[in-house]
PDB file of N, CA and C in Angstrom:
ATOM      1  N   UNK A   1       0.843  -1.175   0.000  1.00  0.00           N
ATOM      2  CA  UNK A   1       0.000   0.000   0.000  1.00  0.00           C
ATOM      3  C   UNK A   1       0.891   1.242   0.000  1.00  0.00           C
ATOM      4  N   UNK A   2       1.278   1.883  -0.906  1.00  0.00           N
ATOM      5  CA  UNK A   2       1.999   2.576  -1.385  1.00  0.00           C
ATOM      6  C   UNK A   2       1.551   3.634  -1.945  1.00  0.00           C
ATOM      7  N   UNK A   3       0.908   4.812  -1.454  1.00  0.00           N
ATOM      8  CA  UNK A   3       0.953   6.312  -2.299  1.00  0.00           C
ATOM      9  C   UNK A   3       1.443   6.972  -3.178  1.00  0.00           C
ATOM     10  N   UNK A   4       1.091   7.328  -4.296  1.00  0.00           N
ATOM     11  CA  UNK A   4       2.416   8.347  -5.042  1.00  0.00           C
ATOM     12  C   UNK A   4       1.437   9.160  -5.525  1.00  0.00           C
ATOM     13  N   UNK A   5       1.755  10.219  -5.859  1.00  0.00           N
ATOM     14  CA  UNK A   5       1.403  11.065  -6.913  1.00  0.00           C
ATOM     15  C   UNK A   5       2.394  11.665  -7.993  1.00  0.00           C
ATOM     16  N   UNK A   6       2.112  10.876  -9.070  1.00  0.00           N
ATOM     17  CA  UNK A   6       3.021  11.340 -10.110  1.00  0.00           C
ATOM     18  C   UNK A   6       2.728  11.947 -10.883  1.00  0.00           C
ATOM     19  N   UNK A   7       1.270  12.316 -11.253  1.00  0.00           N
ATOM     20  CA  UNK A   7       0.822  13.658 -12.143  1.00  0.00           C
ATOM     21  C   UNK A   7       0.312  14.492 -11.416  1.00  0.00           C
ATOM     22  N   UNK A   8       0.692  15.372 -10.926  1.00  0.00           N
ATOM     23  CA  UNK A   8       0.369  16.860 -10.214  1.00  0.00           C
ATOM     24  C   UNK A   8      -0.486  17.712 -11.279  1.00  0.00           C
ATOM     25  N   UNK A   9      -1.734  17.228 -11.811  1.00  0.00           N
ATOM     26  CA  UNK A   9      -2.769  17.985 -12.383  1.00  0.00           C
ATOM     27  C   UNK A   9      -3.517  17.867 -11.100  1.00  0.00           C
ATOM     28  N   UNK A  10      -4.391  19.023 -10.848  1.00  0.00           N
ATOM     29  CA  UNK A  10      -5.296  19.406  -9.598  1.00  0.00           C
ATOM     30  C   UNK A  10      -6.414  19.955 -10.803  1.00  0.00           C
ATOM     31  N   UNK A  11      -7.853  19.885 -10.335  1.00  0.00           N
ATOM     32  CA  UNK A  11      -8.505  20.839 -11.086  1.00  0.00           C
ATOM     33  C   UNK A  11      -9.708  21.131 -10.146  1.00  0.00           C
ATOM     34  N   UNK A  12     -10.260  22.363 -10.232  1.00  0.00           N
ATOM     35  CA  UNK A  12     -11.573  23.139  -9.398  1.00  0.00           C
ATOM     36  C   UNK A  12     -12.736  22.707  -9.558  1.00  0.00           C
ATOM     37  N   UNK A  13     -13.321  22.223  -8.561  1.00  0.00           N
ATOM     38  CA  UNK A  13     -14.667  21.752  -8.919  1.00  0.00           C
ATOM     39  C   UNK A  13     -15.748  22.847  -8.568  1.00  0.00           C
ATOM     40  N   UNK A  14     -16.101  23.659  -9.412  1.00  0.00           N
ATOM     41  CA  UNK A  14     -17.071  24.974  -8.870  1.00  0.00           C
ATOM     42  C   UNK A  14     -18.306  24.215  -7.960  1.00  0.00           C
ATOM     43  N   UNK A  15     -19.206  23.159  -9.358  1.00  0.00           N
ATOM     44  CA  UNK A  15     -20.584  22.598  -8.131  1.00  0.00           C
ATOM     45  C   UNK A  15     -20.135  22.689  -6.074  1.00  0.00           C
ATOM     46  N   UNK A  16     -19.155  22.019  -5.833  1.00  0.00           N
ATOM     47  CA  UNK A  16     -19.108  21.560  -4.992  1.00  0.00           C
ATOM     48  C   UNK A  16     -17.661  22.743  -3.924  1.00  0.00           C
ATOM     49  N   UNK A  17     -16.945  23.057  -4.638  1.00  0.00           N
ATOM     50  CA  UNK A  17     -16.475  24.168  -4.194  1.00  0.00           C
ATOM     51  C   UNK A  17     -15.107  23.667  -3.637  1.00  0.00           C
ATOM     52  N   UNK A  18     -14.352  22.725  -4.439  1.00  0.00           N
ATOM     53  CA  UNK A  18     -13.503  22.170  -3.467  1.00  0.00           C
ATOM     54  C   UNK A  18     -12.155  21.421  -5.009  1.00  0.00           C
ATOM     55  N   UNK A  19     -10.997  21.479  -4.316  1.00  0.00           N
ATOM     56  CA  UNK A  19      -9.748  21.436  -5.670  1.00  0.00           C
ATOM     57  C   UNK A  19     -10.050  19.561  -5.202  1.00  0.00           C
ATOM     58  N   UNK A  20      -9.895  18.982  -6.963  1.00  0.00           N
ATOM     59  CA  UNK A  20      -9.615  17.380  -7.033  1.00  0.00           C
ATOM     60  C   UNK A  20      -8.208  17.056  -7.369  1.00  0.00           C
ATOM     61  N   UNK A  21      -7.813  15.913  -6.913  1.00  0.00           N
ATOM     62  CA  UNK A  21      -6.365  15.700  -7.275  1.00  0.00           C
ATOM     63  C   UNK A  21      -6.753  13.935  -7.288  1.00  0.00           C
ATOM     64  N   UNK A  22      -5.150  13.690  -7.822  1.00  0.00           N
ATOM     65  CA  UNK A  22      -5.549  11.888  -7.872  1.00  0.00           C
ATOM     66  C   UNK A  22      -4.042  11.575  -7.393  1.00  0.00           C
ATOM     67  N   UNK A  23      -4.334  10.260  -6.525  1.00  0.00           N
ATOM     68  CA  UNK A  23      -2.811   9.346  -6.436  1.00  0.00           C
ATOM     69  C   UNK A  23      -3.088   8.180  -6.888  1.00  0.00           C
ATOM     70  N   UNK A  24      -2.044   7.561  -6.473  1.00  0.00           N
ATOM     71  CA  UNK A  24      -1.561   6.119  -7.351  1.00  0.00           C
ATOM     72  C   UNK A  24      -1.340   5.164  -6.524  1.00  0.00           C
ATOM     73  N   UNK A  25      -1.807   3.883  -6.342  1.00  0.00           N
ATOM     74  CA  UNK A  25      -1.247   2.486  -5.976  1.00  0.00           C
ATOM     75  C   UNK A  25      -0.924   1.649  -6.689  1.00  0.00           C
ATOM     76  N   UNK A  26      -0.186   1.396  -7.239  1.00  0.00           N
ATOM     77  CA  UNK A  26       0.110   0.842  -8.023  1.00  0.00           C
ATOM     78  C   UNK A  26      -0.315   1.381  -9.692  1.00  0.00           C
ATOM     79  N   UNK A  27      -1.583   0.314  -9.654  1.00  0.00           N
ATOM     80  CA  UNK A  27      -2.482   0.846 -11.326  1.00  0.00           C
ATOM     81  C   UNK A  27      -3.755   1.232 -10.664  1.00  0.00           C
ATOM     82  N   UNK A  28      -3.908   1.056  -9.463  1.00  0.00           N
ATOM     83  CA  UNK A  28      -5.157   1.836  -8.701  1.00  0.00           C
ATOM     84  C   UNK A  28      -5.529   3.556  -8.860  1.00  0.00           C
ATOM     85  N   UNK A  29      -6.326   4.517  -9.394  1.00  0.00           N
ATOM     86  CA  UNK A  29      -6.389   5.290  -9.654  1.00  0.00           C
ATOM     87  C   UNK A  29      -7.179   5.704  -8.196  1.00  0.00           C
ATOM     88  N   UNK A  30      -6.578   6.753  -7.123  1.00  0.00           N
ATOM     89  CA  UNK A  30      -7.127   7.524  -5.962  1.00  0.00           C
ATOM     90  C   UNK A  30      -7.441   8.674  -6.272  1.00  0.00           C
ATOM     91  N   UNK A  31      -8.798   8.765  -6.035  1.00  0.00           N
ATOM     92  CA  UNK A  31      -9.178  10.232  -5.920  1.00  0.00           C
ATOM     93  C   UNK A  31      -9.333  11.187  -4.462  1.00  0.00           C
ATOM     94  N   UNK A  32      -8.858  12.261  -4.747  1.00  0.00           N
ATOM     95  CA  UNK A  32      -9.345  13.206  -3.343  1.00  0.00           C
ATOM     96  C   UNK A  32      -9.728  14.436  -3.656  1.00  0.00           C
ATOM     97  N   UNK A  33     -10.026  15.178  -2.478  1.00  0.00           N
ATOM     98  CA  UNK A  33     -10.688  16.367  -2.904  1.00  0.00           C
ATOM     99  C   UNK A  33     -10.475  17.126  -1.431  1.00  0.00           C
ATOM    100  N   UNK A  34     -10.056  18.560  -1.942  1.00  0.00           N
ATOM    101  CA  UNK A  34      -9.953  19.216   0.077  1.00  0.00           C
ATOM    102  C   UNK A  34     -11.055  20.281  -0.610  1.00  0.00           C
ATOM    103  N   UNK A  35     -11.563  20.574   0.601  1.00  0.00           N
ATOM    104  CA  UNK A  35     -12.571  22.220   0.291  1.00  0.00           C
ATOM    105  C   UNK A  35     -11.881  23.095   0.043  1.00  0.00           C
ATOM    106  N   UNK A  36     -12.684  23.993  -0.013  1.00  0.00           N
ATOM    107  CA  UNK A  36     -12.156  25.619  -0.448  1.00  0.00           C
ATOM    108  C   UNK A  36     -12.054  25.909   1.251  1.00  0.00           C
ATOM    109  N   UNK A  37     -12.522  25.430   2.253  1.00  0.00           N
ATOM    110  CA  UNK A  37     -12.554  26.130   3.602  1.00  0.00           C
ATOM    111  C   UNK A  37     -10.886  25.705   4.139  1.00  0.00           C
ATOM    112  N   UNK A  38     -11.153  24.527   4.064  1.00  0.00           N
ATOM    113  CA  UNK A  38      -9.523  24.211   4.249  1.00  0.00           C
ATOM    114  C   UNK A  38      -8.467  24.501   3.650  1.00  0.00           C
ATOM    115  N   UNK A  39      -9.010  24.686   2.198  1.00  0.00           N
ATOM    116  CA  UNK A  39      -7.570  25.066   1.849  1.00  0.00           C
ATOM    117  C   UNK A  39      -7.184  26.856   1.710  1.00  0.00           C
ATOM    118  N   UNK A  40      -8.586  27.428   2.512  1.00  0.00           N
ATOM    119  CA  UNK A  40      -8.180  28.860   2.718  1.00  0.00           C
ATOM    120  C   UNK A  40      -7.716  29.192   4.417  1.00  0.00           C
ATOM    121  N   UNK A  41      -7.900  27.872   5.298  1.00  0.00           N
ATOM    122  CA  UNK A  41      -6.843  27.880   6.205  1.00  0.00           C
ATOM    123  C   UNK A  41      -5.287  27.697   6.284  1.00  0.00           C
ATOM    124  N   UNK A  42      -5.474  26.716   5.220  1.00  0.00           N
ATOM    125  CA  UNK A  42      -4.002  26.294   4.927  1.00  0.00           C
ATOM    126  C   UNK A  42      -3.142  27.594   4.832  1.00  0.00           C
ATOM    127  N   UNK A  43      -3.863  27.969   3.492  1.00  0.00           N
ATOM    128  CA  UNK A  43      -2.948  29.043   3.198  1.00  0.00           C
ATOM    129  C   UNK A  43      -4.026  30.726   2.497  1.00  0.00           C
ATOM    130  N   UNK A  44      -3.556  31.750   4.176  1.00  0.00           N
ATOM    131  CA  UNK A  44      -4.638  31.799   4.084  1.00  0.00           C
ATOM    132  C   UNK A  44      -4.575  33.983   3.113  1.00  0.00           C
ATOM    133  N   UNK A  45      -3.276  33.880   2.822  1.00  0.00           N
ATOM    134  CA  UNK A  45      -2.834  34.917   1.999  1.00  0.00           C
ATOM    135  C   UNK A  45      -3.252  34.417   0.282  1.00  0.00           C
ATOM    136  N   UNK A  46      -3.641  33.157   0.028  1.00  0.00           N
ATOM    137  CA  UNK A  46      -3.091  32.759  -1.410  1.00  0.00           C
ATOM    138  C   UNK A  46      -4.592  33.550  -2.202  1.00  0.00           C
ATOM    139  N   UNK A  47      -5.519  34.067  -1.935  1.00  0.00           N
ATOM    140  CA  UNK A  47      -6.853  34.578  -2.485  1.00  0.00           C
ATOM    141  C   UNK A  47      -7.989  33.800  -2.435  1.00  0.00           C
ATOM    142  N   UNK A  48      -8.738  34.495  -2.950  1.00  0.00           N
ATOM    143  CA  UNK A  48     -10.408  33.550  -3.249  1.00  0.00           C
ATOM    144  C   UNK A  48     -10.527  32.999  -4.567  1.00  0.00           C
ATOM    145  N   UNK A  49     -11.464  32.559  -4.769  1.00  0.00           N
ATOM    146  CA  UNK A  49     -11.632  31.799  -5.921  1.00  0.00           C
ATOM    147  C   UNK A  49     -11.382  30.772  -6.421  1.00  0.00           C
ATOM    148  N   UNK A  50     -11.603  30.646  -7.781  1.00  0.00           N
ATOM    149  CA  UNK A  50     -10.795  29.006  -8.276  1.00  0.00           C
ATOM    150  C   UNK A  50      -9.336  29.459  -8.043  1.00  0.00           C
ATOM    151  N   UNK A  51      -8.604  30.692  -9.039  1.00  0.00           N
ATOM    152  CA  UNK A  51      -7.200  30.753  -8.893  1.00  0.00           C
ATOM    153  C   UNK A  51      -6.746  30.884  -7.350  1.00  0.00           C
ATOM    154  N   UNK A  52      -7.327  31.531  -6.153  1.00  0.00           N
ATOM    155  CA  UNK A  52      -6.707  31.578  -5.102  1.00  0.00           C
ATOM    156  C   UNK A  52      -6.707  29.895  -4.370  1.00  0.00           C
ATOM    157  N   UNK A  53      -7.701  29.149  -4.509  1.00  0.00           N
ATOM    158  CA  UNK A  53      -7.995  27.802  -4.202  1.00  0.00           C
ATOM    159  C   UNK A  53      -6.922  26.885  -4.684  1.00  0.00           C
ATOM    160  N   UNK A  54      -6.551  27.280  -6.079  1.00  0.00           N
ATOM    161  CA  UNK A  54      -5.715  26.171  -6.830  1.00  0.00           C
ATOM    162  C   UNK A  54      -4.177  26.570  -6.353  1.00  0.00           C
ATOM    163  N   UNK A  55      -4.449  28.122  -6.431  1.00  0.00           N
ATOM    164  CA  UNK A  55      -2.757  28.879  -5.462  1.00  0.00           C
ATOM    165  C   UNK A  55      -2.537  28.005  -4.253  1.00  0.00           C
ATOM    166  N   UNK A  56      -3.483  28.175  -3.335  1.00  0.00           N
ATOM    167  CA  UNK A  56      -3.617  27.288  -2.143  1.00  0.00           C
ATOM    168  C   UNK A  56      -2.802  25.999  -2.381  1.00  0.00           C
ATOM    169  N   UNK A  57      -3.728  25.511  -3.188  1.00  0.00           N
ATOM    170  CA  UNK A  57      -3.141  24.121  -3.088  1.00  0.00           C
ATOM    171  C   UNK A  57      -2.103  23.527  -4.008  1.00  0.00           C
ATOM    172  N   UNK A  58      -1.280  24.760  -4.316  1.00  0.00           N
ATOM    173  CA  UNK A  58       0.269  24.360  -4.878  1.00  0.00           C
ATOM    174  C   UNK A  58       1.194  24.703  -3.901  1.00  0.00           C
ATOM    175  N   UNK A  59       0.465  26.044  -3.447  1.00  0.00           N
ATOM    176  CA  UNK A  59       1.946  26.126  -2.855  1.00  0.00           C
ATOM    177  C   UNK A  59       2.355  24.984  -1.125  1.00  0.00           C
ATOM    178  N   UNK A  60       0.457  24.631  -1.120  1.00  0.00           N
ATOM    179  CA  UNK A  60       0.819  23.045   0.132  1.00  0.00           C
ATOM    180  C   UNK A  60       0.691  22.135   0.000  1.00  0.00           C
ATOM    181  N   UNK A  61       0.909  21.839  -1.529  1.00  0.00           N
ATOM    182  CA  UNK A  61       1.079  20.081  -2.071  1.00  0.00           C
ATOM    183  C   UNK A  61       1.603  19.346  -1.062  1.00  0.00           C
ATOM    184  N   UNK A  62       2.784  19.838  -0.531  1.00  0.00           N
ATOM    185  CA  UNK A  62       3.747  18.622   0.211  1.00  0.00           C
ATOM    186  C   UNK A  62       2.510  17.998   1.325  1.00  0.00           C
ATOM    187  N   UNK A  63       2.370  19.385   2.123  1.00  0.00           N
ATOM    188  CA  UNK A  63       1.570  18.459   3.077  1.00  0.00           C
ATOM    189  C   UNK A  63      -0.087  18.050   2.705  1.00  0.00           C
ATOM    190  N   UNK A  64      -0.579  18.574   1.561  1.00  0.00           N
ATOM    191  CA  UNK A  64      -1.580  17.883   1.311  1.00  0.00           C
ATOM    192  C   UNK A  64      -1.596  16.239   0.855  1.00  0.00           C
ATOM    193  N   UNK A  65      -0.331  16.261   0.239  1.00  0.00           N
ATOM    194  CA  UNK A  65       0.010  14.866   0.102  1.00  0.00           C
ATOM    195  C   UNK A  65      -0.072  14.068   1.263  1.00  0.00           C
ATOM    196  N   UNK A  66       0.996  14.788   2.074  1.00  0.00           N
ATOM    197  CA  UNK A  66       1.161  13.862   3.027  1.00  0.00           C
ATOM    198  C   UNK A  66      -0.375  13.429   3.892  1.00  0.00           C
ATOM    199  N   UNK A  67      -0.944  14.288   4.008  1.00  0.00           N
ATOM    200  CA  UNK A  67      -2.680  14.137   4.325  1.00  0.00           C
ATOM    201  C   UNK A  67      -3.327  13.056   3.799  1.00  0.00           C
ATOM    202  N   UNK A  68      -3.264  13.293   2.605  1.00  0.00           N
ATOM    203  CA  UNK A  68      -4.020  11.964   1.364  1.00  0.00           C
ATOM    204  C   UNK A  68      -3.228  10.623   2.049  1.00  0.00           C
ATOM    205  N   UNK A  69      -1.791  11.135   2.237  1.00  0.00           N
ATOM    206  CA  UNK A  69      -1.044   9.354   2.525  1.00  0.00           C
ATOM    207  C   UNK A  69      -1.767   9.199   4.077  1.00  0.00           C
ATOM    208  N   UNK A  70      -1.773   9.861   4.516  1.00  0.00           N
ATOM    209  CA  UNK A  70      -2.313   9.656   5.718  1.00  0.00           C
ATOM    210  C   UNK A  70      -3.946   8.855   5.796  1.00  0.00           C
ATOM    211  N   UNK A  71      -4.630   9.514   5.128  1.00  0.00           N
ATOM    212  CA  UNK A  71      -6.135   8.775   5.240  1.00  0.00           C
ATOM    213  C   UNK A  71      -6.396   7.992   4.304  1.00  0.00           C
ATOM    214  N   UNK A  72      -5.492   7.503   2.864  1.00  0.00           N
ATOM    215  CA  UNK A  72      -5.146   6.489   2.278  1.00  0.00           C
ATOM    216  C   UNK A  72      -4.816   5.427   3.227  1.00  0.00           C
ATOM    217  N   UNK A  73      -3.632   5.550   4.131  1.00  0.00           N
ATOM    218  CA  UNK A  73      -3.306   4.490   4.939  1.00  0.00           C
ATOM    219  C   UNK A  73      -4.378   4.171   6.319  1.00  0.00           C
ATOM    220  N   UNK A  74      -5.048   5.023   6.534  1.00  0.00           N
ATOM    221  CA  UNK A  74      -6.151   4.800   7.703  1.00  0.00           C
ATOM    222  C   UNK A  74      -7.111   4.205   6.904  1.00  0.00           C
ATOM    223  N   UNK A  75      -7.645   3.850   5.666  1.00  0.00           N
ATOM    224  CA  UNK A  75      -8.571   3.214   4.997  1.00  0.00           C
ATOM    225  C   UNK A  75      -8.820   1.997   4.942  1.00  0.00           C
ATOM    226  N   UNK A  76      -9.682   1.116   5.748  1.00  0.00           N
ATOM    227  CA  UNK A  76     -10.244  -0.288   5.945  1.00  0.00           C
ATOM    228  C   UNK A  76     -11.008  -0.770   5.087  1.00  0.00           C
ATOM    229  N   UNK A  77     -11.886   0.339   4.142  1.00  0.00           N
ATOM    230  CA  UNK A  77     -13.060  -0.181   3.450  1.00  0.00           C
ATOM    231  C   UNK A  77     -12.341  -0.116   1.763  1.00  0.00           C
ATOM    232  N   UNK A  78     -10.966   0.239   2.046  1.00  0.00           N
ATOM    233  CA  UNK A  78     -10.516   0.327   0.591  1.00  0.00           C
ATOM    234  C   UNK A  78     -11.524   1.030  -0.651  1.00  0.00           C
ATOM    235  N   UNK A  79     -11.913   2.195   0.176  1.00  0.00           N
ATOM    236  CA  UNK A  79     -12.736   3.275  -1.026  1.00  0.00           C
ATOM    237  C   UNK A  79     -11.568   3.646  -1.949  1.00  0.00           C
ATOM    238  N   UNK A  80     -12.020   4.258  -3.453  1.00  0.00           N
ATOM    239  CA  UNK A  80     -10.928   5.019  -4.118  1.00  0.00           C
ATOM    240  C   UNK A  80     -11.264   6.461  -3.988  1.00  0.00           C
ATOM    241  N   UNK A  81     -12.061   7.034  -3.029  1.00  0.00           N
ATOM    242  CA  UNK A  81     -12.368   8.594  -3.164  1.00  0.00           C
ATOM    243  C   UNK A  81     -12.483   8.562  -1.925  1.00  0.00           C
ATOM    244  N   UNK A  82     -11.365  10.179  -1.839  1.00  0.00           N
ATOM    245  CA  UNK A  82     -11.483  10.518  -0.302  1.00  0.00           C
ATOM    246  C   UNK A  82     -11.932  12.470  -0.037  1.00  0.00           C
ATOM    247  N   UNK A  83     -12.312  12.151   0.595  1.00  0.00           N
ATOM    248  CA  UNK A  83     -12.523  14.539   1.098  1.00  0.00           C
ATOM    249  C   UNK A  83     -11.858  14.251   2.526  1.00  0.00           C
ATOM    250  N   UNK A  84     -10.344  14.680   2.418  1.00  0.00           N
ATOM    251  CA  UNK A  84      -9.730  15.150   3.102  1.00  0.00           C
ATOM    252  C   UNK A  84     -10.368  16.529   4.346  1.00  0.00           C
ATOM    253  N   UNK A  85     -10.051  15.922   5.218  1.00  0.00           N
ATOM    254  CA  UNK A  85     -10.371  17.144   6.640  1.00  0.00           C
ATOM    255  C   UNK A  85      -9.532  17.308   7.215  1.00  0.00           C
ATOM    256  N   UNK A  86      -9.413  18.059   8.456  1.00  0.00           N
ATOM    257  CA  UNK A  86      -8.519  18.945   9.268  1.00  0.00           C
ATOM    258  C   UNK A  86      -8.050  17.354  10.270  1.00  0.00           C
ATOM    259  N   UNK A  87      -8.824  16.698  10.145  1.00  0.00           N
ATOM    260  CA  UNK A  87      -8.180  15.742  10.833  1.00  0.00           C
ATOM    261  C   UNK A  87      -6.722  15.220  10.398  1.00  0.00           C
ATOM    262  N   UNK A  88      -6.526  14.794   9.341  1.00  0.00           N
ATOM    263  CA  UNK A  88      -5.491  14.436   8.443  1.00  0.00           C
ATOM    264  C   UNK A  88      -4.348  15.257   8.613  1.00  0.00           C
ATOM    265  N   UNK A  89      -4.674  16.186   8.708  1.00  0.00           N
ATOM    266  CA  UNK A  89      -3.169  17.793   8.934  1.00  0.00           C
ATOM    267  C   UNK A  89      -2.947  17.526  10.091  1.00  0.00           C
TER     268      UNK A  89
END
């Protein structure tokens, strides 16, 4: 059970208000998703919007990753989609 993310495409989901990203297990395709609330705590100079949201969440890839590896590895029911929370940080 092994995490990676090797394509760093992120994209904005307006309906729902929150940036998607994907990791990798192997040939397993993971999806996640953080809000716009969290990721305007994260980082909380980067602006509003899609561009301030997607700012957000470049300039805290590292630890959003590390988040995803985190509730990737807490996962029992082996879902492929996760919405990351403040728990994970």
């Amino acid at each position: 059970m092994s995490l990676n993310f090797p394509n760093v495409s992120r994209s904005y989901e307006a309906k729902r208000n929150r940036v998607r990203f994907w990791g990798y297990d192997s040939a397993l395709e993971i999806t996640f998703f953080v809000d716009s609330g969290l990721l305007a705590r994260l980082c909380p100079d980067c602006g509003d919007g899609e561009a301030g949201l997607l700012k957000a969440f470049d300039t805290m890839i590292e630890r959003i990753h590390d988040a995803a590896r985190k509730a990737y590895k807490g996962n029992r029911e082996r879902s492929d989609i996760f919405v990351l929370t403040e728990a994970q940080f």
